[in-house]
PDB file of N, CA and C in Angstrom:
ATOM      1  N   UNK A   1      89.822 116.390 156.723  1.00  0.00           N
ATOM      2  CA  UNK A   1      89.622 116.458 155.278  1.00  0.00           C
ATOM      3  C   UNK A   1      90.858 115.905 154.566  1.00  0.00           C
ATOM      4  N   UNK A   2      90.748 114.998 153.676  1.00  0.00           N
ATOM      5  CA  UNK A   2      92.037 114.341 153.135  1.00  0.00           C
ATOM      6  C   UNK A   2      92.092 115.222 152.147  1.00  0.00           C
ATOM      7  N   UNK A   3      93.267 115.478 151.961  1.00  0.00           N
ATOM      8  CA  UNK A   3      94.195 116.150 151.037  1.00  0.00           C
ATOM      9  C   UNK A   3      94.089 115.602 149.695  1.00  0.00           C
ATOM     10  N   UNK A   4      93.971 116.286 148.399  1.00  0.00           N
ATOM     11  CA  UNK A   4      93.726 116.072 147.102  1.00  0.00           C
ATOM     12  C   UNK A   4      94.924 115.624 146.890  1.00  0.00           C
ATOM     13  N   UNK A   5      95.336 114.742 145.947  1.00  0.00           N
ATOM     14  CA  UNK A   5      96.687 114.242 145.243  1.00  0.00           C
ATOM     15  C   UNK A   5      96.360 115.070 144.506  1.00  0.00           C
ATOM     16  N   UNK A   6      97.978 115.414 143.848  1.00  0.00           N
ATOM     17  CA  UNK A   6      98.339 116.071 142.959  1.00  0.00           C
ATOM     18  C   UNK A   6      98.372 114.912 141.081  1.00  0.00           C
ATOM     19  N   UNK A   7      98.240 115.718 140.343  1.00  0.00           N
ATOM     20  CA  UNK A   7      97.998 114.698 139.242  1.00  0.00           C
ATOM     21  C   UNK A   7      99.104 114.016 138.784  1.00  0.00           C
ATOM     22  N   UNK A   8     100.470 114.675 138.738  1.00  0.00           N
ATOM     23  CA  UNK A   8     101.864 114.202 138.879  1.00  0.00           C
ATOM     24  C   UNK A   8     102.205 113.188 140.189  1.00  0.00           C
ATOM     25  N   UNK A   9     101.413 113.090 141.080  1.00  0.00           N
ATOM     26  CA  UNK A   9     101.072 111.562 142.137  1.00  0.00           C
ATOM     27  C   UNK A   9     100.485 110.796 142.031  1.00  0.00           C
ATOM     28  N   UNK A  10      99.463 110.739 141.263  1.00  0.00           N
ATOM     29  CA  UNK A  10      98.746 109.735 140.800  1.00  0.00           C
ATOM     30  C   UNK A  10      99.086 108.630 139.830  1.00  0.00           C
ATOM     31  N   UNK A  11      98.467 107.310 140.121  1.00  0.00           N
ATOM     32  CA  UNK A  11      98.731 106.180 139.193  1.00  0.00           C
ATOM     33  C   UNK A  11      98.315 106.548 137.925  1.00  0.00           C
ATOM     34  N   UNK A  12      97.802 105.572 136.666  1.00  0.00           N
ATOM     35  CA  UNK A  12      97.415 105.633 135.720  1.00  0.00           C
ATOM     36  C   UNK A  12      96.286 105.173 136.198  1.00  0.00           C
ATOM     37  N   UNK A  13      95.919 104.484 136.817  1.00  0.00           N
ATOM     38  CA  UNK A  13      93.994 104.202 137.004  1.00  0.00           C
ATOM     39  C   UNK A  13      93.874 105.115 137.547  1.00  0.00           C
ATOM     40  N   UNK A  14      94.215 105.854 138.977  1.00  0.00           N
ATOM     41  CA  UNK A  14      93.773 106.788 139.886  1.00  0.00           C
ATOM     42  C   UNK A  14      93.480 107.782 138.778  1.00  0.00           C
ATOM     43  N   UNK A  15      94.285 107.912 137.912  1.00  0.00           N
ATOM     44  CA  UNK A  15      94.205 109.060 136.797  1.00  0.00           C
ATOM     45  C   UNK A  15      92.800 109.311 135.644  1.00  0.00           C
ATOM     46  N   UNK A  16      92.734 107.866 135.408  1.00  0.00           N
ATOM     47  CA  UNK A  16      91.651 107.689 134.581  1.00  0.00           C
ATOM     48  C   UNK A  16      90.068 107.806 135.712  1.00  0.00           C
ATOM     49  N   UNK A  17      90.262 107.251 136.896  1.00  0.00           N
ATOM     50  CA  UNK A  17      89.051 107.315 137.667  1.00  0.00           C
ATOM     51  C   UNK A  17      88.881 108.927 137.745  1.00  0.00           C
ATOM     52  N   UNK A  18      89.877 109.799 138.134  1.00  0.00           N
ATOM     53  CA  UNK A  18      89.502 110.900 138.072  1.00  0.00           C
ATOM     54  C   UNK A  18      88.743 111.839 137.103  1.00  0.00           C
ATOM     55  N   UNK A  19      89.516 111.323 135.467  1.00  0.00           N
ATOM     56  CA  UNK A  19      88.755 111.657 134.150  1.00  0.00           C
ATOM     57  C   UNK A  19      87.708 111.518 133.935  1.00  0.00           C
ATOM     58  N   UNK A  20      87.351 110.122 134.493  1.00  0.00           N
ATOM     59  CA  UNK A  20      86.006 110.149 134.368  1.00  0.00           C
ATOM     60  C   UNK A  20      84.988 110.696 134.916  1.00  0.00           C
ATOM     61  N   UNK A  21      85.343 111.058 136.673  1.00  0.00           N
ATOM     62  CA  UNK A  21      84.667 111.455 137.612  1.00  0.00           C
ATOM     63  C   UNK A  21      84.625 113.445 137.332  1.00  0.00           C
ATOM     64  N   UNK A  22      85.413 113.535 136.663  1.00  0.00           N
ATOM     65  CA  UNK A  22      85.431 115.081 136.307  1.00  0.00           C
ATOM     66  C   UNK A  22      84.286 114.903 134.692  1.00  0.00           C
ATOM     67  N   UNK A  23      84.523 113.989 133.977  1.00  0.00           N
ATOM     68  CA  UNK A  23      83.733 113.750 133.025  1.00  0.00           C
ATOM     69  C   UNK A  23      81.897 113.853 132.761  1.00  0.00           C
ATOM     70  N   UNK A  24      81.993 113.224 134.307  1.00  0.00           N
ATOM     71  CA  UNK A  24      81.040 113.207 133.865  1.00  0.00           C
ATOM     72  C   UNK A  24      80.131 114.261 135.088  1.00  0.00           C
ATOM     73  N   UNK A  25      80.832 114.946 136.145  1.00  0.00           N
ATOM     74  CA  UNK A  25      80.842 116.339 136.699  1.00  0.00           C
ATOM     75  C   UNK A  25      80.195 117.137 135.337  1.00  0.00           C
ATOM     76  N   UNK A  26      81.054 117.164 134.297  1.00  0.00           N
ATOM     77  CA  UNK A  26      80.872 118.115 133.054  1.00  0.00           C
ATOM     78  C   UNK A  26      80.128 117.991 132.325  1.00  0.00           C
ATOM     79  N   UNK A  27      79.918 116.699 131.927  1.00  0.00           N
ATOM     80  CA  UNK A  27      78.249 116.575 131.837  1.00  0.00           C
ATOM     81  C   UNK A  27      77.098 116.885 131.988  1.00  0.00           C
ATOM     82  N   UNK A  28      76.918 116.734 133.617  1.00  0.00           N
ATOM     83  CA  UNK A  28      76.135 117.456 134.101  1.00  0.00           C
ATOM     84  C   UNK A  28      75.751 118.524 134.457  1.00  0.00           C
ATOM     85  N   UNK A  29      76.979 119.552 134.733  1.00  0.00           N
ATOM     86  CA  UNK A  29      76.995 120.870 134.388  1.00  0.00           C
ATOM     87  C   UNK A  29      76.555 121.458 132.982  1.00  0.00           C
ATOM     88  N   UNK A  30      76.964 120.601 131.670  1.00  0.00           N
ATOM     89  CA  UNK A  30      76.330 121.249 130.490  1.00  0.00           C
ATOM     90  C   UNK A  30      75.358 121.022 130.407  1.00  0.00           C
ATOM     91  N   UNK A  31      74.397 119.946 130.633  1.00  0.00           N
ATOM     92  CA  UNK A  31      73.500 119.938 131.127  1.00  0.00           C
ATOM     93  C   UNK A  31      72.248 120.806 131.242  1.00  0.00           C
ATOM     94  N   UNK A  32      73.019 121.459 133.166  1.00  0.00           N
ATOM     95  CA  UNK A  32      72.186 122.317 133.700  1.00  0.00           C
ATOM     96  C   UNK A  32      72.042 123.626 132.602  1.00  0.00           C
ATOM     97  N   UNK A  33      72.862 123.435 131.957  1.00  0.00           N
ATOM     98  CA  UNK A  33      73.432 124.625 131.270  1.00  0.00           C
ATOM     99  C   UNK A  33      74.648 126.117 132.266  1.00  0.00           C
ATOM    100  N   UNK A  34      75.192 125.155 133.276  1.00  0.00           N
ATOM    101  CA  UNK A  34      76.495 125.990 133.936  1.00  0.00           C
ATOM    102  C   UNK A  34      77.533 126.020 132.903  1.00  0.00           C
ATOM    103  N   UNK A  35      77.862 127.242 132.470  1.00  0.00           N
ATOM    104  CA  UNK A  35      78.772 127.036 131.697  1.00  0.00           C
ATOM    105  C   UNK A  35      79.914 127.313 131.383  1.00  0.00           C
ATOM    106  N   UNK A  36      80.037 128.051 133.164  1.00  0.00           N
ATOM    107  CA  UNK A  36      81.678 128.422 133.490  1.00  0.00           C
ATOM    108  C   UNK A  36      82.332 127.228 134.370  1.00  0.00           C
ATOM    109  N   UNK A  37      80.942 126.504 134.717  1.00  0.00           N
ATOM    110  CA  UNK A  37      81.224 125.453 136.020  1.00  0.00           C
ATOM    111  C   UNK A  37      81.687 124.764 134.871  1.00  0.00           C
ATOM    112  N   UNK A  38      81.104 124.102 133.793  1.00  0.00           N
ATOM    113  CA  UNK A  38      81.116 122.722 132.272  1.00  0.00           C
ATOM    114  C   UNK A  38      83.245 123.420 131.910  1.00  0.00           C
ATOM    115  N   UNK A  39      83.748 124.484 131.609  1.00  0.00           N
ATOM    116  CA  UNK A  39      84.527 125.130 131.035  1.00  0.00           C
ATOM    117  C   UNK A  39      85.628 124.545 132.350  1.00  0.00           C
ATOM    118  N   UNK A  40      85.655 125.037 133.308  1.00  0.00           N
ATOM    119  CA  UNK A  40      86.629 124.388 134.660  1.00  0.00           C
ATOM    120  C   UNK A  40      86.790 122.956 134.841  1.00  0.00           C
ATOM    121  N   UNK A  41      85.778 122.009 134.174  1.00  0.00           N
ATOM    122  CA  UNK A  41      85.752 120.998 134.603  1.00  0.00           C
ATOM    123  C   UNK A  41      86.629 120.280 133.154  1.00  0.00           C
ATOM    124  N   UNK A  42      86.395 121.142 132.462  1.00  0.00           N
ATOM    125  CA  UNK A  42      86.972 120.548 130.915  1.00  0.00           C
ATOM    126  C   UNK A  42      87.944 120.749 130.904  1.00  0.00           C
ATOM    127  N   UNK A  43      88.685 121.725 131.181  1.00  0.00           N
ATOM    128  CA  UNK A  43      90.311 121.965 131.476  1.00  0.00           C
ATOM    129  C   UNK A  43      91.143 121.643 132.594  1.00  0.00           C
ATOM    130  N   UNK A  44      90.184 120.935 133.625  1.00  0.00           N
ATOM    131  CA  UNK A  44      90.993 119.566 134.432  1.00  0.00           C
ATOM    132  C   UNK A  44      91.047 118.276 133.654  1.00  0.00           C
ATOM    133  N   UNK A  45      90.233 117.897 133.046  1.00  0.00           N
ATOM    134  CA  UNK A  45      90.000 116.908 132.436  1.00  0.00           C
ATOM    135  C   UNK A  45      91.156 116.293 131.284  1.00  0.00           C
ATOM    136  N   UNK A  46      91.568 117.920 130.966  1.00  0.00           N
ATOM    137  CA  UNK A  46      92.723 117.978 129.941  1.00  0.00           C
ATOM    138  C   UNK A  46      94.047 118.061 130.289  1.00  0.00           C
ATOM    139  N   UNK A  47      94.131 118.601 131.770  1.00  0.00           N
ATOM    140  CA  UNK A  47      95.327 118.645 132.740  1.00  0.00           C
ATOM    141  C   UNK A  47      95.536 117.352 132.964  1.00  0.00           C
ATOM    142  N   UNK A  48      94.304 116.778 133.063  1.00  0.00           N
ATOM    143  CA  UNK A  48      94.441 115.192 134.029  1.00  0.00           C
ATOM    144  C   UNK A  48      95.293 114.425 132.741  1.00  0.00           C
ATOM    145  N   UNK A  49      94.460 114.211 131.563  1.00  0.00           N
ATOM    146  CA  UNK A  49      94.915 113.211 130.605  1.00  0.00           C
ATOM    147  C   UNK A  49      96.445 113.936 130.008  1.00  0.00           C
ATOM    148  N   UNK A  50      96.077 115.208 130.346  1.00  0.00           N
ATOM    149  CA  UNK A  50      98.121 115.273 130.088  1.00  0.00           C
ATOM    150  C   UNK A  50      99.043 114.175 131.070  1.00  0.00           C
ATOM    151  N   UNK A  51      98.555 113.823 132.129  1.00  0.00           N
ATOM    152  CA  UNK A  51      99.541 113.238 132.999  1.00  0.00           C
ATOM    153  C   UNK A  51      99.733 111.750 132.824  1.00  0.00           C
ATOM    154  N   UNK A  52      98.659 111.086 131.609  1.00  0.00           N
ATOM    155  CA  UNK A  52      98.797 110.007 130.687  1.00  0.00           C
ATOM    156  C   UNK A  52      99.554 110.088 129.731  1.00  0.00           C
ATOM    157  N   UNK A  53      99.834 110.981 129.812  1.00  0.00           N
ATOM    158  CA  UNK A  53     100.998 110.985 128.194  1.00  0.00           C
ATOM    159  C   UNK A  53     102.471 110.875 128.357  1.00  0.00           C
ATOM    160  N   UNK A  54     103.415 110.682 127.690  1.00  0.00           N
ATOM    161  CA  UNK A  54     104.751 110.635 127.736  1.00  0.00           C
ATOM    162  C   UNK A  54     105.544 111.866 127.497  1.00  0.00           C
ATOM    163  N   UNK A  55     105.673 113.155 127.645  1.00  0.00           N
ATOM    164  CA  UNK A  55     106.197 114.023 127.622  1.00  0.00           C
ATOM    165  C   UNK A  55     107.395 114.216 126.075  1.00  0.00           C
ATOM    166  N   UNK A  56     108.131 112.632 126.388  1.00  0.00           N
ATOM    167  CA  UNK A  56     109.263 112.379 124.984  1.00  0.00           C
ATOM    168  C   UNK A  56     108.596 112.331 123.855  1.00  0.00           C
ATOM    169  N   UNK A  57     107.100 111.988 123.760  1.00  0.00           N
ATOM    170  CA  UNK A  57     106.390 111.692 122.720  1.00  0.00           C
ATOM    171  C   UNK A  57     106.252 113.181 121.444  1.00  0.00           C
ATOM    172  N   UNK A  58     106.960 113.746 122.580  1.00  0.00           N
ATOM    173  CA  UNK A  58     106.419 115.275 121.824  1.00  0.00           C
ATOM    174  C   UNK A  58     107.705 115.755 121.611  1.00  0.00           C
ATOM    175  N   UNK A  59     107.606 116.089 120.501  1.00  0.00           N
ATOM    176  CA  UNK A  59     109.204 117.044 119.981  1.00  0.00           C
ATOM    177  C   UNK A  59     109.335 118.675 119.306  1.00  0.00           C
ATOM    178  N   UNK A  60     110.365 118.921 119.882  1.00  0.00           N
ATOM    179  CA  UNK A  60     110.706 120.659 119.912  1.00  0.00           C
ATOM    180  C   UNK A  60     110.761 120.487 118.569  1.00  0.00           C
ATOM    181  N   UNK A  61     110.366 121.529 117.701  1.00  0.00           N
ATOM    182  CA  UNK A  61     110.352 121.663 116.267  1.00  0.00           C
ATOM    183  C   UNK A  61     109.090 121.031 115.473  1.00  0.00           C
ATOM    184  N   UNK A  62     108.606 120.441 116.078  1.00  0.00           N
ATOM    185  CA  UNK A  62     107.339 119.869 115.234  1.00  0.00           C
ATOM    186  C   UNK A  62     106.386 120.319 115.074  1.00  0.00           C
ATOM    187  N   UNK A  63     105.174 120.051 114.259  1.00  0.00           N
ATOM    188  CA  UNK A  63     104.174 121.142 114.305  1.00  0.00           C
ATOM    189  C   UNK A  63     103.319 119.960 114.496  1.00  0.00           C
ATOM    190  N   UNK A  64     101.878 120.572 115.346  1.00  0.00           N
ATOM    191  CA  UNK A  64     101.107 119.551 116.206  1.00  0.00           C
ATOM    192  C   UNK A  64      99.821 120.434 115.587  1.00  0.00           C
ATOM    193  N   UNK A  65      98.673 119.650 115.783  1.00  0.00           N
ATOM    194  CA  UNK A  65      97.503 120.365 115.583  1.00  0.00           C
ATOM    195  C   UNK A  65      96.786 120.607 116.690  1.00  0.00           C
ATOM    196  N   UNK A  66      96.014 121.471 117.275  1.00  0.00           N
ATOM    197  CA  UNK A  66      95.686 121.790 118.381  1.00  0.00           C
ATOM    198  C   UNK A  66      94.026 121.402 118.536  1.00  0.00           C
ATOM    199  N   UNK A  67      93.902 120.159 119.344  1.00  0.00           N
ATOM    200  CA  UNK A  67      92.564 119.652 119.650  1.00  0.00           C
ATOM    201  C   UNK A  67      91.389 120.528 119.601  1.00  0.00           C
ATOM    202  N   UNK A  68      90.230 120.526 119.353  1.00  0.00           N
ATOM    203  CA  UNK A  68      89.319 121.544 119.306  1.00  0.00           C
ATOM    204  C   UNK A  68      89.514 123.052 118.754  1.00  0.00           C
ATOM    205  N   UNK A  69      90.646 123.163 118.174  1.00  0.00           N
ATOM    206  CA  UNK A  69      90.271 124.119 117.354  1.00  0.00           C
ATOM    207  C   UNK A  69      91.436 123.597 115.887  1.00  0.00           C
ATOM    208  N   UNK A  70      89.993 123.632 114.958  1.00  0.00           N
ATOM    209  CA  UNK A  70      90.389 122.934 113.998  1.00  0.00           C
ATOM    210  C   UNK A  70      91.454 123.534 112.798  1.00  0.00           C
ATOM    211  N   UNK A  71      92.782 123.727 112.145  1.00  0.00           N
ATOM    212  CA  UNK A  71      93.354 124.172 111.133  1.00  0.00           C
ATOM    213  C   UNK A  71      94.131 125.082 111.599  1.00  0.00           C
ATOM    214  N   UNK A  72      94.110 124.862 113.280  1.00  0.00           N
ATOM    215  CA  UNK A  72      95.501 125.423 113.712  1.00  0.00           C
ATOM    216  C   UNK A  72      96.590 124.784 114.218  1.00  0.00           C
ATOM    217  N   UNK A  73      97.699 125.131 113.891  1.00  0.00           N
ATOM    218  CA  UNK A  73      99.111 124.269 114.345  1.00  0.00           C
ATOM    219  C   UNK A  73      99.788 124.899 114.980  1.00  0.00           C
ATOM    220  N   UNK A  74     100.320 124.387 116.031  1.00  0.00           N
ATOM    221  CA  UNK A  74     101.145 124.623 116.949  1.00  0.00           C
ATOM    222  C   UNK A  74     102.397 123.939 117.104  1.00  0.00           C
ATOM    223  N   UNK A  75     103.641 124.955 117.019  1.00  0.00           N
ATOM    224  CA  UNK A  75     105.317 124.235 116.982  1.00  0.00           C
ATOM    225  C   UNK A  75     105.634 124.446 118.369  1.00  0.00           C
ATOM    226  N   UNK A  76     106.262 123.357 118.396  1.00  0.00           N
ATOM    227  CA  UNK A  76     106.506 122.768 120.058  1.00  0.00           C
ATOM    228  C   UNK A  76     108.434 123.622 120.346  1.00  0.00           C
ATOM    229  N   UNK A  77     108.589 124.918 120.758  1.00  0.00           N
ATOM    230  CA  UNK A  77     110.020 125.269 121.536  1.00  0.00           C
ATOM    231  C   UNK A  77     110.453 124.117 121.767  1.00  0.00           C
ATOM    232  N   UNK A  78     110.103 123.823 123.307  1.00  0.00           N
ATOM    233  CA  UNK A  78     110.891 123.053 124.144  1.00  0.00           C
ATOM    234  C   UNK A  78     109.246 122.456 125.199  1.00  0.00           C
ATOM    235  N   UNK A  79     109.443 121.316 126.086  1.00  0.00           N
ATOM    236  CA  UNK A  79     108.689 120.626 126.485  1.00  0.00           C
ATOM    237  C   UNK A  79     109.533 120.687 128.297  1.00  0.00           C
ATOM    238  N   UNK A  80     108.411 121.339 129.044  1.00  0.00           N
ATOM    239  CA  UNK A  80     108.352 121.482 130.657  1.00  0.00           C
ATOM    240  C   UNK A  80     107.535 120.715 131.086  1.00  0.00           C
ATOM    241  N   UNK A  81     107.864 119.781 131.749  1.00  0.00           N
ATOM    242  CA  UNK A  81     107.063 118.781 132.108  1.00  0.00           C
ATOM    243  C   UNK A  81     105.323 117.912 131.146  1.00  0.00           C
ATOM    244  N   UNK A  82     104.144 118.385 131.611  1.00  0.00           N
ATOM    245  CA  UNK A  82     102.880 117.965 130.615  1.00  0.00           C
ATOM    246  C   UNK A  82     103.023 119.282 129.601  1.00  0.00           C
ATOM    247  N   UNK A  83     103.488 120.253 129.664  1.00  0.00           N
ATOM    248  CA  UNK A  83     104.041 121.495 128.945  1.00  0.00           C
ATOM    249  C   UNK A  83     104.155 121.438 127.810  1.00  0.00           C
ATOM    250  N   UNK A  84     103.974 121.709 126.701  1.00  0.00           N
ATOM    251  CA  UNK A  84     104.259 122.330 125.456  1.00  0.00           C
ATOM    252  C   UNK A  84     104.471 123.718 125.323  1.00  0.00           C
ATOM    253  N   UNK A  85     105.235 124.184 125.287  1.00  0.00           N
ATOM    254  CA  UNK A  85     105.653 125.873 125.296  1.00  0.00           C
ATOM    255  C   UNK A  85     106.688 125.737 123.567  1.00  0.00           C
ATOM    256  N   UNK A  86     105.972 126.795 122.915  1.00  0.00           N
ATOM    257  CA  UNK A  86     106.173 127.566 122.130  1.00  0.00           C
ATOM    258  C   UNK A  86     105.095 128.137 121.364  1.00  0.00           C
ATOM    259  N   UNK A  87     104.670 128.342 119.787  1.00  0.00           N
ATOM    260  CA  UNK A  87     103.721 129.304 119.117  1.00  0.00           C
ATOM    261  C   UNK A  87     102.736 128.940 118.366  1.00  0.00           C
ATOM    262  N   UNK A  88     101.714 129.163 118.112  1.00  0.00           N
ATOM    263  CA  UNK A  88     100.622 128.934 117.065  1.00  0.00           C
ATOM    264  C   UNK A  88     101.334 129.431 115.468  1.00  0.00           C
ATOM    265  N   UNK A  89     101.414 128.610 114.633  1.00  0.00           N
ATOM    266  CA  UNK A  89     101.512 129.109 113.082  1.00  0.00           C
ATOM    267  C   UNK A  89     100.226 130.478 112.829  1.00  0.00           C
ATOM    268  N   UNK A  90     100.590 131.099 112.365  1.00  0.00           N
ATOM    269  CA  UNK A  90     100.139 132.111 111.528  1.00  0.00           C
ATOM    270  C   UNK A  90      99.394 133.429 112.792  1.00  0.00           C
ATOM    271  N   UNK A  91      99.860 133.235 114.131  1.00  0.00           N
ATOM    272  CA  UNK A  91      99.499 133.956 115.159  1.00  0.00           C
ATOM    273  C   UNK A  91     100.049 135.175 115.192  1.00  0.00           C
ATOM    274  N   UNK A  92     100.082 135.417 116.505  1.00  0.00           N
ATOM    275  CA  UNK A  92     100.664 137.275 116.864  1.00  0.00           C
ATOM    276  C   UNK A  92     102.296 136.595 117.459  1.00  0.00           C
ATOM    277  N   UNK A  93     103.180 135.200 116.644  1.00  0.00           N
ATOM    278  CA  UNK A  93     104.135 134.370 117.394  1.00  0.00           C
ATOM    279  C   UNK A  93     104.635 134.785 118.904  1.00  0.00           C
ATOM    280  N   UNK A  94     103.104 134.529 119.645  1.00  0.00           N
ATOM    281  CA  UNK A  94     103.512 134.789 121.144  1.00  0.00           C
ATOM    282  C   UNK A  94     103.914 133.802 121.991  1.00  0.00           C
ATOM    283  N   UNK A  95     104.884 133.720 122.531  1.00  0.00           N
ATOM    284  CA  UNK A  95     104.359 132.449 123.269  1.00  0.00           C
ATOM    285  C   UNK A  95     103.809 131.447 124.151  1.00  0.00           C
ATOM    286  N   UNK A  96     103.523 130.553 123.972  1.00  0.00           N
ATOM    287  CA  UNK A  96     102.145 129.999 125.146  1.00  0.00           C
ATOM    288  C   UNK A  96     102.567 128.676 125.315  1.00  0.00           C
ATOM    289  N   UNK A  97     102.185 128.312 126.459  1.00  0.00           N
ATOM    290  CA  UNK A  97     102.517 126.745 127.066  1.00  0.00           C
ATOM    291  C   UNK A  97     100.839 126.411 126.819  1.00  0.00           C
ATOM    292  N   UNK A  98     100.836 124.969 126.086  1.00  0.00           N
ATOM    293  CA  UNK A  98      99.875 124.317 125.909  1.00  0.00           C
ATOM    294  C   UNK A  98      99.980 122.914 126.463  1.00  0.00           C
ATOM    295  N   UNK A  99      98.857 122.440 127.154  1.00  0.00           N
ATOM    296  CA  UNK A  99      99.198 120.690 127.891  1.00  0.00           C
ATOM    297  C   UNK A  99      99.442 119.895 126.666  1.00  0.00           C
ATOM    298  N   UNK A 100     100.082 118.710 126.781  1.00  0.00           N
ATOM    299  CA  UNK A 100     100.561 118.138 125.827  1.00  0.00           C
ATOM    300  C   UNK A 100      99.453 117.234 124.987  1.00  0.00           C
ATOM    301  N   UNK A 101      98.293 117.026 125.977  1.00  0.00           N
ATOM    302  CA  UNK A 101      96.865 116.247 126.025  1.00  0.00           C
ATOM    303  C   UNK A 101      95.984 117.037 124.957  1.00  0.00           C
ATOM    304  N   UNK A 102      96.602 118.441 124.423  1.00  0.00           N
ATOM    305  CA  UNK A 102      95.757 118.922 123.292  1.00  0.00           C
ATOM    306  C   UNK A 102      96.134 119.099 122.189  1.00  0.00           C
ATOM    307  N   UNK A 103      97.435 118.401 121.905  1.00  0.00           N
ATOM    308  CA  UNK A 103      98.365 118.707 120.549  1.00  0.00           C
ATOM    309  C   UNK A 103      98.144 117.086 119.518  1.00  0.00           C
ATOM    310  N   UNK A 104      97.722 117.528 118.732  1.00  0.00           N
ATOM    311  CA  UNK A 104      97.651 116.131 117.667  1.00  0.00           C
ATOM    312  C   UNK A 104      98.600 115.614 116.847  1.00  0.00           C
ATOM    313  N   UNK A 105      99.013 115.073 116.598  1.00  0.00           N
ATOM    314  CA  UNK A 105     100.352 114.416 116.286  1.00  0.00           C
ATOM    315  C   UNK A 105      99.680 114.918 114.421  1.00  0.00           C
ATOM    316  N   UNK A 106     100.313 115.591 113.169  1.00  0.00           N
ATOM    317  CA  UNK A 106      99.773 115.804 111.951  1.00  0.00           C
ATOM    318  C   UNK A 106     100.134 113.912 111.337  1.00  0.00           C
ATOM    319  N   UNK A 107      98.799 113.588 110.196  1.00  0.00           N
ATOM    320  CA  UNK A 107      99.264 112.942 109.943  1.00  0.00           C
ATOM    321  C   UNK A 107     100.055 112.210 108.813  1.00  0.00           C
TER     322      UNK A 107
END
């Protein structure tokens, strides 16, 4: 059985073939109507396209908007690798590491 690459090993195509191949996995799971299987497949999908992004692109102190859920912002601490770690505006200021693949640049 060959061994899965890790997403931090992968090229940028290997990366995108995977997105898609999880893409459209999730698809078909929503579909069937699986909808813990559709939920697992969507948050690789978001792991994966973090590992397309540039990490520098993102800066400590900024406030980002958080993909799919709309009119919330999120300020970036400090940045651990695809990582975003620090707080949601107007939350319980806890803090949480978010992939960098779900933060929207405000514009």
């Amino acid at each position: 059985m060959e061994q899965e690459k890790r997403y931090s090993q992968m090229t940028e195509y290997e990366l995108k073939q995977e997105i898609a191949a999880i893409t459209e996995k999730a698809r078909k799971a929503e579909q069937l109507g699986i909808v813990n299987e559709f939920a697992v497949l969507e948050r690789k999908a978001i792991m994966a396209k973090a590992y397309l992004l540039n990490p520098k692109d993102f800066k400590p102190g900024e406030l980002y908007e958080i993909e799919g859920d709309p009119g919330v912002y999120f300020k970036i601490d400090y940045i651990n690798g695809v990582f975003a770690w620090g707080y949601r505006l107007g939350g319980e200021k806890e803090e949480e590491a978010l992939p960098i693949s779900v933060l929207k640049k405000l514009k």
